[in-house]
Protein backbone atom coordinates (compact mmCIF):
# COMPACT_ATOMS: atom_id res chain seq x y z
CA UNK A 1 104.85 92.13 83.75
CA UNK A 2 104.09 92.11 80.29
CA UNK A 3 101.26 94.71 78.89
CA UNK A 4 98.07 93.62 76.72
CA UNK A 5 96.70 95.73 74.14
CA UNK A 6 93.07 95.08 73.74
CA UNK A 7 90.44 96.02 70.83
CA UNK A 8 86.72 95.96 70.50
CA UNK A 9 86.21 94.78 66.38
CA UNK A 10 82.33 93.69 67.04
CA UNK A 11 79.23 94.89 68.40
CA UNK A 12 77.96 94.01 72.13
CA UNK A 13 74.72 94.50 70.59
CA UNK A 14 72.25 91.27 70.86
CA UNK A 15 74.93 89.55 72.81
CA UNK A 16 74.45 87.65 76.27
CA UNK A 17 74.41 90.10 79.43
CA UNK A 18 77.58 88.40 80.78
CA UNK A 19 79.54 89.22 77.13
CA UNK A 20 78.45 93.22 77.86
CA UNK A 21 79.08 93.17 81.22
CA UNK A 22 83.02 91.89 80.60
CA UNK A 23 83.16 94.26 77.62
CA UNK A 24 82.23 97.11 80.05
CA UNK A 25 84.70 95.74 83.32
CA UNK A 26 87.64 95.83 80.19
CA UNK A 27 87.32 99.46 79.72
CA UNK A 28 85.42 98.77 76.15
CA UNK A 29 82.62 101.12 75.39
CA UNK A 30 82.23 100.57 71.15
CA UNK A 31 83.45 99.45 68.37
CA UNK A 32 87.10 100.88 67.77
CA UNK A 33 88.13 101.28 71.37
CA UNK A 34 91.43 100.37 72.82
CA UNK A 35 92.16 99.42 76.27
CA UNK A 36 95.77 98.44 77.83
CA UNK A 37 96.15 96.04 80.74
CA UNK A 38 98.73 93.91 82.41
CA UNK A 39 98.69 90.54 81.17
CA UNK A 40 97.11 88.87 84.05
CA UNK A 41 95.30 85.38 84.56
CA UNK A 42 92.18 87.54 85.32
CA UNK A 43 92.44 89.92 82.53
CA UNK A 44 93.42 86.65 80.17
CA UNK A 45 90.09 85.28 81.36
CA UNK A 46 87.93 87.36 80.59
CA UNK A 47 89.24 88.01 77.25
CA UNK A 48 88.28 84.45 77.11
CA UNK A 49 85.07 84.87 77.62
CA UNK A 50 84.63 87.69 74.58
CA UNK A 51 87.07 86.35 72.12
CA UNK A 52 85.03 86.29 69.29
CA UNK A 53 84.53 90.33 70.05
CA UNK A 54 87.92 91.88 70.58
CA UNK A 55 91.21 91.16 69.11
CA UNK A 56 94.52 90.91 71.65
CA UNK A 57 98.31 92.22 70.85
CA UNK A 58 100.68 91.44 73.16
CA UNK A 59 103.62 93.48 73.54
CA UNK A 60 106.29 93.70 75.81
């Protein structure tokens, strides 16, 4: 399977409890952070749900 590189490039601040909570099951903790994960219909969505916060590269 296929690994996901995932980046935090906004704040969690003043954002809904749900958006900080999937931030925090990622592995994100601020601004800057990477995380790696498999590329799985879970992990796609919750980067669904905090798109406008992190930025994806897919590599393989």
């Amino acid at each position: 399977m296929s690994k996901i590189k995932i980046k935090q490039i906004k704040s969690s601040i003043k954002r809904l409890k749900n958006q900080k909570r999937t931030l925090i099951a990622l592995g994100l903790r601020g601004i800057g952070k990477e995380v790696i994960h498999e590329n799985s219909a879970t992990i796609r969505g919750m980067i669904s749900k905090v798109e406008h916060l992190v930025s994806v590269d897919e590599s393989k």
